[in-house]
Protein backbone atom coordinates (compact mmCIF):
# COMPACT_ATOMS: atom_id res chain seq x y z
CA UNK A 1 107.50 82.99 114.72
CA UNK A 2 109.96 82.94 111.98
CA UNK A 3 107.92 81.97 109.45
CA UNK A 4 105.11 84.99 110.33
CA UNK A 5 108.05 86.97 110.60
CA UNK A 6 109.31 86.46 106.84
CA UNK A 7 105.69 86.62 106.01
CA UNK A 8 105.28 90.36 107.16
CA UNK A 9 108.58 90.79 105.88
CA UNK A 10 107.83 89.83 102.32
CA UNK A 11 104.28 92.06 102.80
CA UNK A 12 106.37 94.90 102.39
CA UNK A 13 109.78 94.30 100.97
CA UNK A 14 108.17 92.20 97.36
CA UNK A 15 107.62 95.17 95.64
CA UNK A 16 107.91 94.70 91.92
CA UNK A 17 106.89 91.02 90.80
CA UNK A 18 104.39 90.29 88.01
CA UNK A 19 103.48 87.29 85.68
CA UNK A 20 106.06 87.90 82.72
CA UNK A 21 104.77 86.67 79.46
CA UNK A 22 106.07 83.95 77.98
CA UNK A 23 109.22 84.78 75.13
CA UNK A 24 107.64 84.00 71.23
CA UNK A 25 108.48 84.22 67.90
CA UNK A 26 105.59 86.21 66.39
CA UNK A 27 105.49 87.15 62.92
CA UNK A 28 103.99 90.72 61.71
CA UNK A 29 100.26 91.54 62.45
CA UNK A 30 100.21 88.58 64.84
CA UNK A 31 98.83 89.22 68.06
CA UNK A 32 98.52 86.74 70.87
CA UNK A 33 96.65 86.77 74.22
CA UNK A 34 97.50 84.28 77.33
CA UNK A 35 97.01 83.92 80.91
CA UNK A 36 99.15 82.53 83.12
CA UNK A 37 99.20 81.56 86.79
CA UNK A 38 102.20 81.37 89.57
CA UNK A 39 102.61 80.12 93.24
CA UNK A 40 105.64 80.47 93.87
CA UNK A 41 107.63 79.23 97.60
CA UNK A 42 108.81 82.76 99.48
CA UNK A 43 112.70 81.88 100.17
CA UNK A 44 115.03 84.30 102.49
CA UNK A 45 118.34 82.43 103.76
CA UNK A 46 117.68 79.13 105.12
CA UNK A 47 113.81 79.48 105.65
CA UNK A 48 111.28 78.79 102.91
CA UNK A 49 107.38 79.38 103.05
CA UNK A 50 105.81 77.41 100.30
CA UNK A 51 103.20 78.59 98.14
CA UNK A 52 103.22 82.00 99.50
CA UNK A 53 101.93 83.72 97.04
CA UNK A 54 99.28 83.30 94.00
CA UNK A 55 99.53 85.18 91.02
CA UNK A 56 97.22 85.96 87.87
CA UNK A 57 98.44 87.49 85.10
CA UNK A 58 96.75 88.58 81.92
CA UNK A 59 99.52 89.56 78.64
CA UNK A 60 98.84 90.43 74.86
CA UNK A 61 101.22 91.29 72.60
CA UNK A 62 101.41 92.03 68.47
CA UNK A 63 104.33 91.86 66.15
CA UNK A 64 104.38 95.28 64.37
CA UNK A 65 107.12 94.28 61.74
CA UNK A 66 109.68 91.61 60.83
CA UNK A 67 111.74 93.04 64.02
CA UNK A 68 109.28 94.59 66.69
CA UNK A 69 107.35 93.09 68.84
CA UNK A 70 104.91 95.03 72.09
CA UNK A 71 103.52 94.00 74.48
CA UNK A 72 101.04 94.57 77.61
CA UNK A 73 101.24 92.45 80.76
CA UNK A 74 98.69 93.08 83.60
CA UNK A 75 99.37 90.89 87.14
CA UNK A 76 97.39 90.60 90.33
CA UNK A 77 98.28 89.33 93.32
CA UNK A 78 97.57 88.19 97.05
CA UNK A 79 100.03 87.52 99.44
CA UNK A 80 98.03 85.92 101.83
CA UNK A 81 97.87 87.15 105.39
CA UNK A 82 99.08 87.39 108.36
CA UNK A 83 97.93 87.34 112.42
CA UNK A 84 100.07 89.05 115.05
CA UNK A 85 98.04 88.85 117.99
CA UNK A 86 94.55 90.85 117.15
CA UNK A 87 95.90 92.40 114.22
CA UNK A 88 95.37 90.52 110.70
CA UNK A 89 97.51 91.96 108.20
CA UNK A 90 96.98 90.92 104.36
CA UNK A 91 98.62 92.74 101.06
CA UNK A 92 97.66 92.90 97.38
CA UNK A 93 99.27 93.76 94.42
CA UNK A 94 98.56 95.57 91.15
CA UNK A 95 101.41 95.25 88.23
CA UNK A 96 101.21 96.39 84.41
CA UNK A 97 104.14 95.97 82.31
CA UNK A 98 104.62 97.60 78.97
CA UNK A 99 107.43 96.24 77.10
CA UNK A 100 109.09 96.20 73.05
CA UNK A 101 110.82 93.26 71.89
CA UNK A 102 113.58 93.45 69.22
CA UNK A 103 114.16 90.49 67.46
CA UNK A 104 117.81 90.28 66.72
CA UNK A 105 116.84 87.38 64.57
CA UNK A 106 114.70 84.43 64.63
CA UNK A 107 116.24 83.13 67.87
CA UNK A 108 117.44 86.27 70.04
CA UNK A 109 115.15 89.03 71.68
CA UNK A 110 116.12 92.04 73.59
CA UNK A 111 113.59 93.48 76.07
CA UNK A 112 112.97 96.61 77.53
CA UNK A 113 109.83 98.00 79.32
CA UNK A 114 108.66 99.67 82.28
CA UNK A 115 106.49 98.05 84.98
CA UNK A 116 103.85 100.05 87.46
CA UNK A 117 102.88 98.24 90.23
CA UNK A 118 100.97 98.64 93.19
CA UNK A 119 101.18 97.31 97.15
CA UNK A 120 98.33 97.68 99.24
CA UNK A 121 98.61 96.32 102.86
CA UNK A 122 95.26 95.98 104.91
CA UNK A 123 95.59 95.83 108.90
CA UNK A 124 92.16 95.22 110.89
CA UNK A 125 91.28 93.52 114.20
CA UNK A 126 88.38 90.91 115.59
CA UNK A 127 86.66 94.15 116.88
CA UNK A 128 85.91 95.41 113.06
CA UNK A 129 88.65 98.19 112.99
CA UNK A 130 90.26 98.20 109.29
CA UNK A 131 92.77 100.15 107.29
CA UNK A 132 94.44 100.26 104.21
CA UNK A 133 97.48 101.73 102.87
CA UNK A 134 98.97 101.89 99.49
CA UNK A 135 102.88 101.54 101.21
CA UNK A 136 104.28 101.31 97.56
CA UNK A 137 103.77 102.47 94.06
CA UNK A 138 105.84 103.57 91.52
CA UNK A 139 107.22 102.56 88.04
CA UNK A 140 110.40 100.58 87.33
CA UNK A 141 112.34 100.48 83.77
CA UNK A 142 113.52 97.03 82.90
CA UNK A 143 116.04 95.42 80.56
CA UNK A 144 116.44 91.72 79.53
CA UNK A 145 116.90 89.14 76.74
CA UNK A 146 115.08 86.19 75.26
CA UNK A 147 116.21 83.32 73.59
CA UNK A 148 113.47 80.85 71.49
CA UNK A 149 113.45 77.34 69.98
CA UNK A 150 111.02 76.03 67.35
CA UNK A 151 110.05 72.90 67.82
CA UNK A 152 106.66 72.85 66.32
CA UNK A 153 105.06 73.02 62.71
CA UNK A 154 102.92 75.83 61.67
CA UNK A 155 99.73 73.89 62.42
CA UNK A 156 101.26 73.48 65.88
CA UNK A 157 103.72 76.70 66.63
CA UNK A 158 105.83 75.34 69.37
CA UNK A 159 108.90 76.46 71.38
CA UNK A 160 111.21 76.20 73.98
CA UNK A 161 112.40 79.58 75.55
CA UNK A 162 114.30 81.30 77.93
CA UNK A 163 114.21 85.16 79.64
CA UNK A 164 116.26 87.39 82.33
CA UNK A 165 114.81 90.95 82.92
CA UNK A 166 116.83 93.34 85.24
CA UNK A 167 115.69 96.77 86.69
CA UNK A 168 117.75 98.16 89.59
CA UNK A 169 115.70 96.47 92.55
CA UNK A 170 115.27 93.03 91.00
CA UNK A 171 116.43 90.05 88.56
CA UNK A 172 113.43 87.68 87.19
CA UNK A 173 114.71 84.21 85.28
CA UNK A 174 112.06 82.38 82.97
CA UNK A 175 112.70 79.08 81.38
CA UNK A 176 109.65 77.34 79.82
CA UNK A 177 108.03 75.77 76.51
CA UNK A 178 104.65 76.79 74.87
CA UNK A 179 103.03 73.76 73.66
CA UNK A 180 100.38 74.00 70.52
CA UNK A 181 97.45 72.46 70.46
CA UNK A 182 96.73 73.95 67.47
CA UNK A 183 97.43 76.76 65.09
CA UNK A 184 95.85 79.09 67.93
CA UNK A 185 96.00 77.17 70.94
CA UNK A 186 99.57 76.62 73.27
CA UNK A 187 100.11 75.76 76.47
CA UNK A 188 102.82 77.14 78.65
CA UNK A 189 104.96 75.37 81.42
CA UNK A 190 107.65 77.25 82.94
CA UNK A 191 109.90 77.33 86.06
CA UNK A 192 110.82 81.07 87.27
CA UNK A 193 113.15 82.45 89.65
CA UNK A 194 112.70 85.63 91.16
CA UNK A 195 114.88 87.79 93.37
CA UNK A 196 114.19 90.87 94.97
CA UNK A 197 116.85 91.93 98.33
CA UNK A 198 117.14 89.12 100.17
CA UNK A 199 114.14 87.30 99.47
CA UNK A 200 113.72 84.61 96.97
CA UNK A 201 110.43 83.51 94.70
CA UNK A 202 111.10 80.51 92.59
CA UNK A 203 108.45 77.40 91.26
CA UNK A 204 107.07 76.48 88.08
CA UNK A 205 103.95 78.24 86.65
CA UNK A 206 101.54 77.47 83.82
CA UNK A 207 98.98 79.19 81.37
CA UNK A 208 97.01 79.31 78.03
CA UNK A 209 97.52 81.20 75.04
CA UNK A 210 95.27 82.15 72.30
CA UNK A 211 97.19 83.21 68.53
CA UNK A 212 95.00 85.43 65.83
């Protein structure tokens, strides 16, 4: 029972979480374009649910100058679902971040951006009865910082990094590396900690990145 309740809890109360881009140093007229996937465990006091959720996220961003950096996140996900008796619930989300980088220098980022995002919560029954509400959407300005390593060559543009963004309903931590392949190709590993109210997302994630 506990763990269905925390379930329906977090259908309603995990508002604002998206796949944040990995941190990078581009250089101007760079653009880059990655995907990256999440499953985090749902925490909330003692009580954890693991893999509760599954998240896809889609990001491209282009250095404008020496100093500015934009960028354009777009996250799905699905909770899951839920029985309580004969009523299945299930909930899916919608996010898009927009977001400017300014690179202090070579190592240091500051972040802003705004994220729209979108909860929809399905209820139906074994009889064929179904409905769906959006119970939340809105948009949500964020602030954070960056910090990034170089540890690669320019044939292989690697880096270790680390994020926080803040907005008024939630804190997201990001620490991770982007390993190239190549001059183009990187793969990301990362462990991120979310928290939203009471509740808890935290586990490590992973993705693909393509640099023109």
């Amino acid at each position: 029972m506990k763990k269905l309740l925390l379930t329906l809890a977090a259908l309603t109360l995990m508002t604002s979480v998206a796949v944040a881009a990995p941190i990078m140093d581009l250089q101007k007229d760079q653009v880059v374009a990655g995907y990256n996937y999440w499953s985090p465990d749902l925490k909330e006091g003692s009580h954890t649910e693991a893999n509760a959720l599954t998240f896809n996220g889609l990001y491209l961003a282009t250095a404008l100058d020496k100093n500015i950096i934009i960028g354009l996140d777009y996250s799905t996900a699905n909770l899951g679902s839920a029985n309580f008796y004969d009523l299945h619930f299930s909930s899916d989300y919608n996010m898009i971040d927009l977001n400017i980088n300014y690179k202090v220098n070579k190592n240091i980022q500051l972040i802003a951006g705004n994220r729209n995002y979108s909860n929809t919560v399905t209820v139906s029954t074994s009889s064929g009865y179904s409905s769906s509400d959006d119970i939340s959407s809105m948009n949500k300005i964020f602030y954070g910082a960056g910090i990034t390593l170089d540890l690669g060559t320019a044939k292989k543009p690697s880096n270790l990094y680390a994020s926080i963004l803040h907005s008024d309903i939630f804190t997201d931590k990001q620490v991770g590396v982007n390993l190239g392949l190549n001059k183009n190709i990187a793969l990301n590993i990362n462990y991120r900690q979310y928290n939203e109210d009471n509740y808890t997302l935290e586990s490590t994630g992973g993705g693909i990145s393509y640099r023109f």
